[in-house]
C-alpha atoms as a PDB file:
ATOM      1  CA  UNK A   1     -45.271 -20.889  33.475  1.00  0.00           C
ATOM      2  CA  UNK A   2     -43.879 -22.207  30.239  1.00  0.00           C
ATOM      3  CA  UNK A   3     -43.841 -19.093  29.082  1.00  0.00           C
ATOM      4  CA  UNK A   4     -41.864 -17.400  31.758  1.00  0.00           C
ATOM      5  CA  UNK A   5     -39.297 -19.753  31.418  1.00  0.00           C
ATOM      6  CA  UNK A   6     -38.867 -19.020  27.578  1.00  0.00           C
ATOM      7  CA  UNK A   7     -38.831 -15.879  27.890  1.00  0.00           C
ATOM      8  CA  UNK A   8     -35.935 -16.065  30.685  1.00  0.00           C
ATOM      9  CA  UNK A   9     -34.172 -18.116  28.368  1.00  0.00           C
ATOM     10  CA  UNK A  10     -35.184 -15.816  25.520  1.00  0.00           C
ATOM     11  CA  UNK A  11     -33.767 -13.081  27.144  1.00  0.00           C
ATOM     12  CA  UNK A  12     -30.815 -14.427  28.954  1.00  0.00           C
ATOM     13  CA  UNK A  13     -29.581 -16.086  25.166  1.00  0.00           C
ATOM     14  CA  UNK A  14     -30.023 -12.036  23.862  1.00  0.00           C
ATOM     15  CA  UNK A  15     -27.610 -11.417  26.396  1.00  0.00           C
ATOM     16  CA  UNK A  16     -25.364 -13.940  25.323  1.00  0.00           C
ATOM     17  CA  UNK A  17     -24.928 -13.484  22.244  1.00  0.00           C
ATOM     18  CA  UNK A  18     -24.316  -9.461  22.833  1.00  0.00           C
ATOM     19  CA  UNK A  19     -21.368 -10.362  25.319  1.00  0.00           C
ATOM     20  CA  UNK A  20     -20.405 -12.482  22.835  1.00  0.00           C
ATOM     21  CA  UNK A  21     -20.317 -10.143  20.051  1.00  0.00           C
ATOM     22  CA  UNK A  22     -19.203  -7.240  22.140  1.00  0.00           C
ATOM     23  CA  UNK A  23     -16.094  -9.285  22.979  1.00  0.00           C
ATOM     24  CA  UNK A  24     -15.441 -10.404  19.288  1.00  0.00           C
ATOM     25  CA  UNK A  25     -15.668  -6.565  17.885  1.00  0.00           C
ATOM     26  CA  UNK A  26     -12.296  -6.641  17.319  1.00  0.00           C
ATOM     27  CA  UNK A  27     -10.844  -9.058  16.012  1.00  0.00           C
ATOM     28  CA  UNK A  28     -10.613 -10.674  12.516  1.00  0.00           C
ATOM     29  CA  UNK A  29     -12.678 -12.657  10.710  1.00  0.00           C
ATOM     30  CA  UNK A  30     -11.097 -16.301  11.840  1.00  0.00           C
ATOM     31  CA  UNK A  31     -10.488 -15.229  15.261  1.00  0.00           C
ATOM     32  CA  UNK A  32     -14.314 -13.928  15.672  1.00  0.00           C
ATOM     33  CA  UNK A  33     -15.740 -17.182  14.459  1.00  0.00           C
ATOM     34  CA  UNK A  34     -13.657 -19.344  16.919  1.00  0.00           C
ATOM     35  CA  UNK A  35     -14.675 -17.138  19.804  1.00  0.00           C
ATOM     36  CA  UNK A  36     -18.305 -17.193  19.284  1.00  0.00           C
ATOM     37  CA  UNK A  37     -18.126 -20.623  18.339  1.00  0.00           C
ATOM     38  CA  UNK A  38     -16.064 -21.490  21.396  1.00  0.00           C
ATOM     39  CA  UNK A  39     -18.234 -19.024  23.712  1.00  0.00           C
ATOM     40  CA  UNK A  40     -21.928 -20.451  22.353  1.00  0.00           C
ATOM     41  CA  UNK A  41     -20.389 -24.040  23.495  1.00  0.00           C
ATOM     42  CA  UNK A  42     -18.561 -23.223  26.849  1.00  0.00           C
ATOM     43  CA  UNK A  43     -22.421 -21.439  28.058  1.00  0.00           C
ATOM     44  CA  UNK A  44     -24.106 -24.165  27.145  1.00  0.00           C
ATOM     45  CA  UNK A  45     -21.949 -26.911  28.555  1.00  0.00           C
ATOM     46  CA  UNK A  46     -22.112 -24.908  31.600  1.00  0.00           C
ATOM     47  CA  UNK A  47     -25.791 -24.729  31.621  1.00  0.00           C
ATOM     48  CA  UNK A  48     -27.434 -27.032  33.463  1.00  0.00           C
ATOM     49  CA  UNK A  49     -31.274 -27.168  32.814  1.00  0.00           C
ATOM     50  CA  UNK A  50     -29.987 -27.170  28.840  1.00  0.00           C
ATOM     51  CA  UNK A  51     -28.282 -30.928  29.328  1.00  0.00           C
ATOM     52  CA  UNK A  52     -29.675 -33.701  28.181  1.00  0.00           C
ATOM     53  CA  UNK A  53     -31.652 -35.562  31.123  1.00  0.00           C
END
């Protein structure tokens, strides 16, 4: 089971970051590094089973 849930997580962070990337392609260097920075945050603040207990 372990396992399974890492490789859901595995493949839903692959996803992630593509989205991520796909929706930085443009843009310059300064503005691509705030919106994955600001992206990778606002998922995982979002995420539930990734907060702290």
């Amino acid at each position: 089971m372990f396992f399974s849930v890492y490789e859901d997580l595995a493949h839903e962070y692959v996803n992630l970051m593509e989205e991520i990337m796909d929706g930085a392609e443009t843009m310059d260097t300064e503005d691509k590094l705030y919106h994955i920075f600001q992206e990778y945050i606002t998922y995982y603040m979002k995420t539930d089973q990734l907060q702290p207990s």
